[in-house]
Protein backbone atom coordinates (compact mmCIF):
# COMPACT_ATOMS: atom_id res chain seq x y z
CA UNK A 1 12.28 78.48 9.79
CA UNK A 2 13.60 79.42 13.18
CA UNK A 3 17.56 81.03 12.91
CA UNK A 4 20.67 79.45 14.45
CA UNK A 5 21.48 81.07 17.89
CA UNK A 6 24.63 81.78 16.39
CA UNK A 7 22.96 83.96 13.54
CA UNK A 8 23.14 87.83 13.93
CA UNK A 9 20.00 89.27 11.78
CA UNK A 10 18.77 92.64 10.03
CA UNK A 11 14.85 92.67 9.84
CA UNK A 12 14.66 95.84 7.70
CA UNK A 13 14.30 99.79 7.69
CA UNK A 14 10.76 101.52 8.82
CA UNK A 15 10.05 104.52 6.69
CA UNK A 16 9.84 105.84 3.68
CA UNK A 17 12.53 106.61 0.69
CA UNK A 18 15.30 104.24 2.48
CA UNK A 19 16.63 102.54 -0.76
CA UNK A 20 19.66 104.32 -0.93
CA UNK A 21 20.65 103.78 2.89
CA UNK A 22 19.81 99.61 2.94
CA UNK A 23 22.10 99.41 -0.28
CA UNK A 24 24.81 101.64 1.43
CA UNK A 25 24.25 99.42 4.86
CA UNK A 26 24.69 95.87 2.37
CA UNK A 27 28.71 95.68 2.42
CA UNK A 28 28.51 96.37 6.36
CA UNK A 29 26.51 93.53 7.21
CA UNK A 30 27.21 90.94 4.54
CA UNK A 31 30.83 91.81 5.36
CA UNK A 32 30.24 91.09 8.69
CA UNK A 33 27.81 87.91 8.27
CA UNK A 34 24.89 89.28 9.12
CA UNK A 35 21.36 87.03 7.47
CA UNK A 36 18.43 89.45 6.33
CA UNK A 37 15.21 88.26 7.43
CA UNK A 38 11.66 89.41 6.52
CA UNK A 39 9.33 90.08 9.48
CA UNK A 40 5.82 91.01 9.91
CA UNK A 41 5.98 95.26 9.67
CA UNK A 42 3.92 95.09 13.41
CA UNK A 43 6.96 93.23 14.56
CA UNK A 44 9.69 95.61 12.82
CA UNK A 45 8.33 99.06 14.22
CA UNK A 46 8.25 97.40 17.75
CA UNK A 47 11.47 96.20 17.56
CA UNK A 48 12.66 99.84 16.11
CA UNK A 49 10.84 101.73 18.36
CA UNK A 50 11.98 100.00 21.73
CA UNK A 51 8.49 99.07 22.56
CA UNK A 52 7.44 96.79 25.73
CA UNK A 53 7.01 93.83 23.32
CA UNK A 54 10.55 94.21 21.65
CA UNK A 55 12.63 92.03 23.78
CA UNK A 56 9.87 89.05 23.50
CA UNK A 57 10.11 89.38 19.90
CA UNK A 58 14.05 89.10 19.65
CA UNK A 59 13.92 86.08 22.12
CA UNK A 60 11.35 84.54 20.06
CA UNK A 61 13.24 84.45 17.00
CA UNK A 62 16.41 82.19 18.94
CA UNK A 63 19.32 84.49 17.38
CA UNK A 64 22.19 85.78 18.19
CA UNK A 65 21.37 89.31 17.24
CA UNK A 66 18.62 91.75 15.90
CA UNK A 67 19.52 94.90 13.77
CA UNK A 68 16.73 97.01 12.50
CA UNK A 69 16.56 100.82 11.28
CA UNK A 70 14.32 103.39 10.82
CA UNK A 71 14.24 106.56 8.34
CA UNK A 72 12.98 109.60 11.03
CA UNK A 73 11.93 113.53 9.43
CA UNK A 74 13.08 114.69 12.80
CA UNK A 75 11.79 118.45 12.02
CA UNK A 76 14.84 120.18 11.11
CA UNK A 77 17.04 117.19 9.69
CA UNK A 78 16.01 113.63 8.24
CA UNK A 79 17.93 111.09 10.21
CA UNK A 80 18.75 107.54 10.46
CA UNK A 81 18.50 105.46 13.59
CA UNK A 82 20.55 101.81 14.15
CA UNK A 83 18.87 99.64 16.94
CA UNK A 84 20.94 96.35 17.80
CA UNK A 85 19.65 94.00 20.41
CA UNK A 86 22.08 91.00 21.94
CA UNK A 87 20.53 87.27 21.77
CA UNK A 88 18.51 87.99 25.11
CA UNK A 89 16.57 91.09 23.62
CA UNK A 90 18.18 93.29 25.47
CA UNK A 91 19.15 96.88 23.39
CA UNK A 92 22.84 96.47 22.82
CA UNK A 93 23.23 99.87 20.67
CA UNK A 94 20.89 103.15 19.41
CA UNK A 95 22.71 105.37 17.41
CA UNK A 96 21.48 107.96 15.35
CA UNK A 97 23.23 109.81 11.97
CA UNK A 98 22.12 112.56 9.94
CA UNK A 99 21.32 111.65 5.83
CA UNK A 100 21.88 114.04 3.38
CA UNK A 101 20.76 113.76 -0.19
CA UNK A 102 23.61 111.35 -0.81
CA UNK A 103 23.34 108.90 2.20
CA UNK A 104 24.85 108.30 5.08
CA UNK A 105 28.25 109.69 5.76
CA UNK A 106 31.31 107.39 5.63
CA UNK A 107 31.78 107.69 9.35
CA UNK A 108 28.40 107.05 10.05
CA UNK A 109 29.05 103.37 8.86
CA UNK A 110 31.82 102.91 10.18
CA UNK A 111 30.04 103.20 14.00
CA UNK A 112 28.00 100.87 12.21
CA UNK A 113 30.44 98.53 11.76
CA UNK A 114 32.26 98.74 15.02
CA UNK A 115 28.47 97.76 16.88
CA UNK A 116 27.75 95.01 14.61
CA UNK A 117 31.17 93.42 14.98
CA UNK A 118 31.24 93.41 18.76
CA UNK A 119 28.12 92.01 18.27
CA UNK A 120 29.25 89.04 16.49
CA UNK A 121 31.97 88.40 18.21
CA UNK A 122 29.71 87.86 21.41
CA UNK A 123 28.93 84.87 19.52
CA UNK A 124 28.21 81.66 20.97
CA UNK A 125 30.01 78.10 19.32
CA UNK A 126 28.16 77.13 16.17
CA UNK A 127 26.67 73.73 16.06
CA UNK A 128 27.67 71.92 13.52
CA UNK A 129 25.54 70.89 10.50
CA UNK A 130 26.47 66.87 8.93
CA UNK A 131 28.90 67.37 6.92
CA UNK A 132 27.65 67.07 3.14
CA UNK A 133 27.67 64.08 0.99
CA UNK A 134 28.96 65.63 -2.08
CA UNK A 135 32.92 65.41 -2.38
CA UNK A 136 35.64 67.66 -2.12
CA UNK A 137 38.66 68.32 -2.78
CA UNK A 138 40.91 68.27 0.43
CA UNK A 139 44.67 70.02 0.37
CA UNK A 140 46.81 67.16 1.34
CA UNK A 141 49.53 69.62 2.23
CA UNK A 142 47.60 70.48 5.50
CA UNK A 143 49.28 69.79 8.79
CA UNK A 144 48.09 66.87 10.84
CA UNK A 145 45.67 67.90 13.57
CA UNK A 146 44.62 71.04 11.56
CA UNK A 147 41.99 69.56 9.41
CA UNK A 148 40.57 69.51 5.99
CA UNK A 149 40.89 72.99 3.92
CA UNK A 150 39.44 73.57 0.35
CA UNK A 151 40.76 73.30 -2.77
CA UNK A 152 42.44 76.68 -4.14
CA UNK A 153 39.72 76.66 -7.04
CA UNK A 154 36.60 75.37 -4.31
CA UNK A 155 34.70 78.63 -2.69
CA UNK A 156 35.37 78.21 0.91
CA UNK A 157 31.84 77.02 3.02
CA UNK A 158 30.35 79.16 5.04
CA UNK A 159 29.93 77.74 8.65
CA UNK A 160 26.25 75.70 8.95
CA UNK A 161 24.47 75.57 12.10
CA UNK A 162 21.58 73.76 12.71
CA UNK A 163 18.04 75.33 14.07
CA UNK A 164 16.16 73.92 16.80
CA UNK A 165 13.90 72.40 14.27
CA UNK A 166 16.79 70.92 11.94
CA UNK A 167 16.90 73.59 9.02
CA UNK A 168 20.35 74.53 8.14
CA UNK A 169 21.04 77.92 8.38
CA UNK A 170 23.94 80.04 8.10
CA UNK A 171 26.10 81.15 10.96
CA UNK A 172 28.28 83.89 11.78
CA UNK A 173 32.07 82.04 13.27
CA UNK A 174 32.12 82.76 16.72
CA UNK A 175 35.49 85.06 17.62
CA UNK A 176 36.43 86.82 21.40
CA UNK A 177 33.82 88.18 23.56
CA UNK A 178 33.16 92.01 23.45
CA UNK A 179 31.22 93.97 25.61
CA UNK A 180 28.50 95.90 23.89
CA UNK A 181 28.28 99.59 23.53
CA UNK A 182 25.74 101.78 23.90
CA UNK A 183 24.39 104.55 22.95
CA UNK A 184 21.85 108.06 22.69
CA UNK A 185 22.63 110.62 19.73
CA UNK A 186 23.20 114.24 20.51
CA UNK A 187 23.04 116.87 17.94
CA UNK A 188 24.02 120.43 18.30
CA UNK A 189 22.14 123.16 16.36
CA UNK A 190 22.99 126.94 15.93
CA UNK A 191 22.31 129.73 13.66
CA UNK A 192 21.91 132.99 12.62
CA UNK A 193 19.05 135.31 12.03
CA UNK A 194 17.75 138.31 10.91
CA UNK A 195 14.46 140.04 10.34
CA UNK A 196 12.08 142.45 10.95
CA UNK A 197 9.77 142.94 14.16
CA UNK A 198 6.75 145.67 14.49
CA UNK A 199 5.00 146.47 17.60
CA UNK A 200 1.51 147.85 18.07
CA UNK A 201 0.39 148.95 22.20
CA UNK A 202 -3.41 149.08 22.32
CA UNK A 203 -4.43 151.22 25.57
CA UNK A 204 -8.05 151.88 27.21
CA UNK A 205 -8.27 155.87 28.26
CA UNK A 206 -6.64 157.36 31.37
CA UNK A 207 -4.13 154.33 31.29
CA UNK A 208 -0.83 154.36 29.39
CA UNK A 209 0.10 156.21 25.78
CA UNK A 210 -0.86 154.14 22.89
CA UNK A 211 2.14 153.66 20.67
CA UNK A 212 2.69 151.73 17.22
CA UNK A 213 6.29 151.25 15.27
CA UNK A 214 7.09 150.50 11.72
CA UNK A 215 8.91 147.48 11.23
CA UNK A 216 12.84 147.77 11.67
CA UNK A 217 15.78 145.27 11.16
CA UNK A 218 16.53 142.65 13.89
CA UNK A 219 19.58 140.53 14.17
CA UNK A 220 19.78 137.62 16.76
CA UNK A 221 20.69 133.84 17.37
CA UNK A 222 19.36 130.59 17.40
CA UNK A 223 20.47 127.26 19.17
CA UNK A 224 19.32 123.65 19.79
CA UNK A 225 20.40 120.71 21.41
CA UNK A 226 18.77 117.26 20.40
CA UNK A 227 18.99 114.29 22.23
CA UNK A 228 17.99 110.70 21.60
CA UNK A 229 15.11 111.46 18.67
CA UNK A 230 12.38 112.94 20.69
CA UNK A 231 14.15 115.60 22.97
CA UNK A 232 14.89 118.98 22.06
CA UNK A 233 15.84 122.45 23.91
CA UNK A 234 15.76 125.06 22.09
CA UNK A 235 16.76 129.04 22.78
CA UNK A 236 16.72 132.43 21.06
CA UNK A 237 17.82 135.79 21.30
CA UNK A 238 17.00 138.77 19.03
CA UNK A 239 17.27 142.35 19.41
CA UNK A 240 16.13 145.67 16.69
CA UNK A 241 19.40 146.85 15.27
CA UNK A 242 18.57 150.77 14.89
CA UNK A 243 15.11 151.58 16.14
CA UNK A 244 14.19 155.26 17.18
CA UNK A 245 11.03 156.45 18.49
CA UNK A 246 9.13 159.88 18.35
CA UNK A 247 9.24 161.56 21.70
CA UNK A 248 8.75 165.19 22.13
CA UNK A 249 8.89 166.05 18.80
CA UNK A 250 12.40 164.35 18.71
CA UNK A 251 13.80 160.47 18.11
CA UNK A 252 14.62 158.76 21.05
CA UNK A 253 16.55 155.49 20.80
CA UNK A 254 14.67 152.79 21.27
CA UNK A 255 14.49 148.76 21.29
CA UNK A 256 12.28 145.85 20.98
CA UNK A 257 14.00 142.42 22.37
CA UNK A 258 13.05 138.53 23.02
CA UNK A 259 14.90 135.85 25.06
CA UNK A 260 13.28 132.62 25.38
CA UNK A 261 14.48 128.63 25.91
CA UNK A 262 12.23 126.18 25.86
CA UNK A 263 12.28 121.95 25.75
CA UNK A 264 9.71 119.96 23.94
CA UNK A 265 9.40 115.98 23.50
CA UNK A 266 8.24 114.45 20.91
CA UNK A 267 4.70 112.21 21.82
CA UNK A 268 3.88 111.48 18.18
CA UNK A 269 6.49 110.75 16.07
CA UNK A 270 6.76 109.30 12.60
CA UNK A 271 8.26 109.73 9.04
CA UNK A 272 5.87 112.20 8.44
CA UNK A 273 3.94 114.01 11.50
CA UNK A 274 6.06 114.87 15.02
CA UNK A 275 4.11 116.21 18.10
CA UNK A 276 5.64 117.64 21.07
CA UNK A 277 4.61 119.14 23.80
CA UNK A 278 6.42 122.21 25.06
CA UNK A 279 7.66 123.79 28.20
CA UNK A 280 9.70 127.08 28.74
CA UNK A 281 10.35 130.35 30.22
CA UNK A 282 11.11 133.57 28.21
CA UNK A 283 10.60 137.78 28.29
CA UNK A 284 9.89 140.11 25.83
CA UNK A 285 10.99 144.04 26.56
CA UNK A 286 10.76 147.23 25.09
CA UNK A 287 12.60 150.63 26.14
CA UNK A 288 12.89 154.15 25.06
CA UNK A 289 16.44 155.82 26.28
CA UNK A 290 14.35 158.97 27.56
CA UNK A 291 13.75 161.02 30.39
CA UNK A 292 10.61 162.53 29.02
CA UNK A 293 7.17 161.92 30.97
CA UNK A 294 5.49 162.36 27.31
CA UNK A 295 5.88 158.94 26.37
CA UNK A 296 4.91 154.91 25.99
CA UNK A 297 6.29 153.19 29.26
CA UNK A 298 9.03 150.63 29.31
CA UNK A 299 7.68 147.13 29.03
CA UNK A 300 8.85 143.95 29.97
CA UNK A 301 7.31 140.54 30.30
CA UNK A 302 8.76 137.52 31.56
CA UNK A 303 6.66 134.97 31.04
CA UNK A 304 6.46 130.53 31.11
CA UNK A 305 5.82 129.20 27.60
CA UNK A 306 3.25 126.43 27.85
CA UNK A 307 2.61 124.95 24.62
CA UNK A 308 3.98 122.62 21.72
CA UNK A 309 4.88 122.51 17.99
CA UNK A 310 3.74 120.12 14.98
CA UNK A 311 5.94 119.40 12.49
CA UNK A 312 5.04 118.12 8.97
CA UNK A 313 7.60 116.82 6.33
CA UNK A 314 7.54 117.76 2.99
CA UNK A 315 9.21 115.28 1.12
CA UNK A 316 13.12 114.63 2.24
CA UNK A 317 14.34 118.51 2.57
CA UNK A 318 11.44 120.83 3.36
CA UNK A 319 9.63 121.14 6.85
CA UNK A 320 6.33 122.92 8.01
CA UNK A 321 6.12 123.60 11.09
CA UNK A 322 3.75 125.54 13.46
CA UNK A 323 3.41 126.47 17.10
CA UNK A 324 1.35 127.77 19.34
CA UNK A 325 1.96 128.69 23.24
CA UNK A 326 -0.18 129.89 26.13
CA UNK A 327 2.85 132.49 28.20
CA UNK A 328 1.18 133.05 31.90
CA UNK A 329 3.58 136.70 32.36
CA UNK A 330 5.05 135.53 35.91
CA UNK A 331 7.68 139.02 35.91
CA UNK A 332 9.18 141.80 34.24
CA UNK A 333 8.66 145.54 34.42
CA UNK A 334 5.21 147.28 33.63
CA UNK A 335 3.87 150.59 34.24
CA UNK A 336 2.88 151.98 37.57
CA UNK A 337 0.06 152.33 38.46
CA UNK A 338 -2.34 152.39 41.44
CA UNK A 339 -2.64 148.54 41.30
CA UNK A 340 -0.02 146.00 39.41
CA UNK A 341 -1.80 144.38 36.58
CA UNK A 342 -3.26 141.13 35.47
CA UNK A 343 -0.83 140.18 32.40
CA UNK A 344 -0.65 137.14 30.13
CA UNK A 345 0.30 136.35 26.75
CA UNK A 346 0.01 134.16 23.42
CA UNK A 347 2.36 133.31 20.68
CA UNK A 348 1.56 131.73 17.29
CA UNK A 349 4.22 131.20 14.77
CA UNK A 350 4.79 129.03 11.47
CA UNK A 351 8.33 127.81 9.81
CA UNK A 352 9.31 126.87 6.87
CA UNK A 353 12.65 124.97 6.42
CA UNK A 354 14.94 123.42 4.43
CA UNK A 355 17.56 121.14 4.39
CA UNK A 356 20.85 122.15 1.80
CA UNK A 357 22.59 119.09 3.31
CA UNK A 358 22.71 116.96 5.95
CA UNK A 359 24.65 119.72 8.22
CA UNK A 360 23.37 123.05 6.69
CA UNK A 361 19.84 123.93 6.69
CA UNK A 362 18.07 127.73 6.46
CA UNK A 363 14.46 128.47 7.71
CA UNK A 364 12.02 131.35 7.58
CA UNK A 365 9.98 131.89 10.14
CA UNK A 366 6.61 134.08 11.22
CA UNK A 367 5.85 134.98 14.68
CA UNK A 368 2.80 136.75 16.55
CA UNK A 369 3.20 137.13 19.92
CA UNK A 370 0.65 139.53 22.28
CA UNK A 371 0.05 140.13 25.75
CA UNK A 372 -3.08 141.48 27.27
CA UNK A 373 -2.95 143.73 30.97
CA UNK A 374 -5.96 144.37 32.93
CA UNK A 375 -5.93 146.89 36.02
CA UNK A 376 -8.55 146.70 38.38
CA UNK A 377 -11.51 149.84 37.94
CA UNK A 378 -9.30 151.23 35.46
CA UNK A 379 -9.11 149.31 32.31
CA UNK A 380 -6.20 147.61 30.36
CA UNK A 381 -3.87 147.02 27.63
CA UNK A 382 -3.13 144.85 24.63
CA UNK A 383 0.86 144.93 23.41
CA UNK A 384 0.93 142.58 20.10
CA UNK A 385 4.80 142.09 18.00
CA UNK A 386 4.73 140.75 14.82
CA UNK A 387 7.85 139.47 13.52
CA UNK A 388 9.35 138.14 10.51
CA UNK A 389 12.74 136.17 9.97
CA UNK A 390 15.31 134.05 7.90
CA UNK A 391 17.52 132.27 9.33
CA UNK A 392 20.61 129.83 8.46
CA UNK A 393 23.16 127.69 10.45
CA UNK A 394 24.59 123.73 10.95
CA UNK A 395 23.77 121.04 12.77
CA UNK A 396 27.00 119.14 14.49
């Protein structure tokens, strides 16, 4: 059966656990005369996804309107995305919400709401369907020129359209012209973090002092700022708290630090598995507050991060994720020596997170990050941090 023009449809949610969502969505869209319709799932996941074939498909089906959703495990948060197309296929709204345990928030359908009704009231005229044969009761109290009304005990008709191949289907009444909104979701991370970081400086002879630290307290932030469902940039800053290093016979103060921001995107990206390449620039530094010639050297690399992260869902509140980075050291401060050195550097890290709510979440996370330095004739250097930390904050 091919729909009314006039009909505004919702062909379903893509993804997994999304019972509770579609019945919270159900007053929304019956309220506003919305049809469901089943579609083939190839169909639906174009359609959600934006693909090249979507607007074919929603001109295809000769309706007014296509609404379809989609149940993401965006890494950190498990979110809901709305895509509403106009009668020509074009997209008419995207709009993304964060679900918590209980559903969707009340505002979140509200936005809803507001979409769908501008929508509908883009509405073209309705053709009219013959009238039926059965009899009715008609209110003889209407005025002349108004028309026929229902009885007070008769349920009042829905408006009937008629399809392009005679079916009768229902129809949404056609009300004032709206212009449609539009739409890309932006979510703002940030918390706070603390932790423990160790270093270890591997040196060939006649080079630099070897020197290796216990591990000792860190404190730092974390940030993040989402937009649409495959773009992230990320940053980070952490620094030791109270570190102190032997020099001399004596404790100098010391510090280990890390500064890094970084944006990824996600190329694979479903309800369970996201992929994204990543791109960033960052340094890592250590520093002894001494004047003594008996010690390690300052370090500092600054270095591009060129990697990415995969991120696995574990059920509706935990996340796995791991990443790994090639860091090409393009700066910083290193020891002298008669040549400047050949320096570049890894990172590997895993994270484990979960969701409280739909705005809190807390992670812990494990991080091994080394850089190598080669000097010509002379030999080189391998300076390796392994770190440790838990972290909690919102999402806005």
């Amino acid at each position: 059966m091919i729909l009314s023009q006039l009909a505004v449809v919702f062909v379903g949610i893509v993804g997994n656990h999304h019972e509770t969502v579609e019945r919270q969505l159900a007053p929304t869209l019956d309220k506003a005369g919305v049809s469901e319709v089943v579609i083939p799932d190839a169909d639906l996941s174009a359609i959600v996804t934006h693909a090249k074939s979507s607007r074919a498909l929603v001109k295809k089906m000769h309706v007014g309107g296509v609404i379809a959703g989609q149940l993401l495990a965006r890494g950190r948060t498990r979110t809901f995305r709305v895509v509403i197309y106009d009668a020509d296929g074009n997209l008419s709204s995207e709009t993304e919400s964060p679900v918590s345990v209980a559903g969707l928030e009340k505002v979140d359908l509200d936005v809803l709401a507001i979409n769908v009704g501008e929508l509908t009231g883009g509405a073209r005229p309705a053709k009219r369907a013959p009238a039926p044969t059965s009899s009715s009761h008609v209110d003889d109290d209407v005025p002349p020129g108004v028309g026929s009304a229902p009885a007070k005990h008769d349920a009042p008709a829905r408006p009937v359209a008629l399809a392009d191949d005679g079916d009768q289907v229902a129809a949404s009444p056609a009300v004032e012209q709206h212009a449609p909104t539009s739409g890309v979701g932006v979510h703002v991370e940030i918390g706070l973090a603390v932790g423990v970081v160790g270093r270890v400086l591997s040196t060939d002879p006649n080079t630099v002092k070897y020197y290796s630290s216990s591990p000792v307290g860190t404190g730092g932030l974390e940030g993040a700022v989402g937009v649409g469902a495959k773009v992230r940039i990320s940053g980070l800053f952490e620094h030791t708290l109270v570190m102190h290093s032997d020099v001399d016979s004596g404790n100098a103060t010391s510090a280990i630090g890390r500064y890094q921001i970084a944006a990824a995107y996600d190329v694979v990206h479903n309800d369970s598995v996201q992929l994204a390449p990543m791109l960033g620039l960052g340094a890592r530094y250590f520093a002894i507050d001494t004047t003594s010639t008996m010690r390690t050297p300052d370090e500092q690399y600054t270095y591009v991060l060129l990697g990415g992260t995969v991120t696995k869902s574990l059920g509706t509140r935990w996340v796995l994720r791991g990443l790994a980075a090639f860091e090409p050291v393009v700066g910083g401060v290193e020891p002298k020596m008669a040549t400047s050195a050949s320096r570049w550097g890894f990172d590997l890290g895993a994270e484990l997170e979960v969701r409280a709510t739909a705005h809190v979440f807390a992670r812990a996370t494990f991080d091994y990050q080394s850089f190598a330095s080669s000097w010509s004739m002379v030999g080189g250097m391998t300076d390796a941090y392994s770190s440790g930390t838990v972290a909690a904050g919102a999402t806005f």
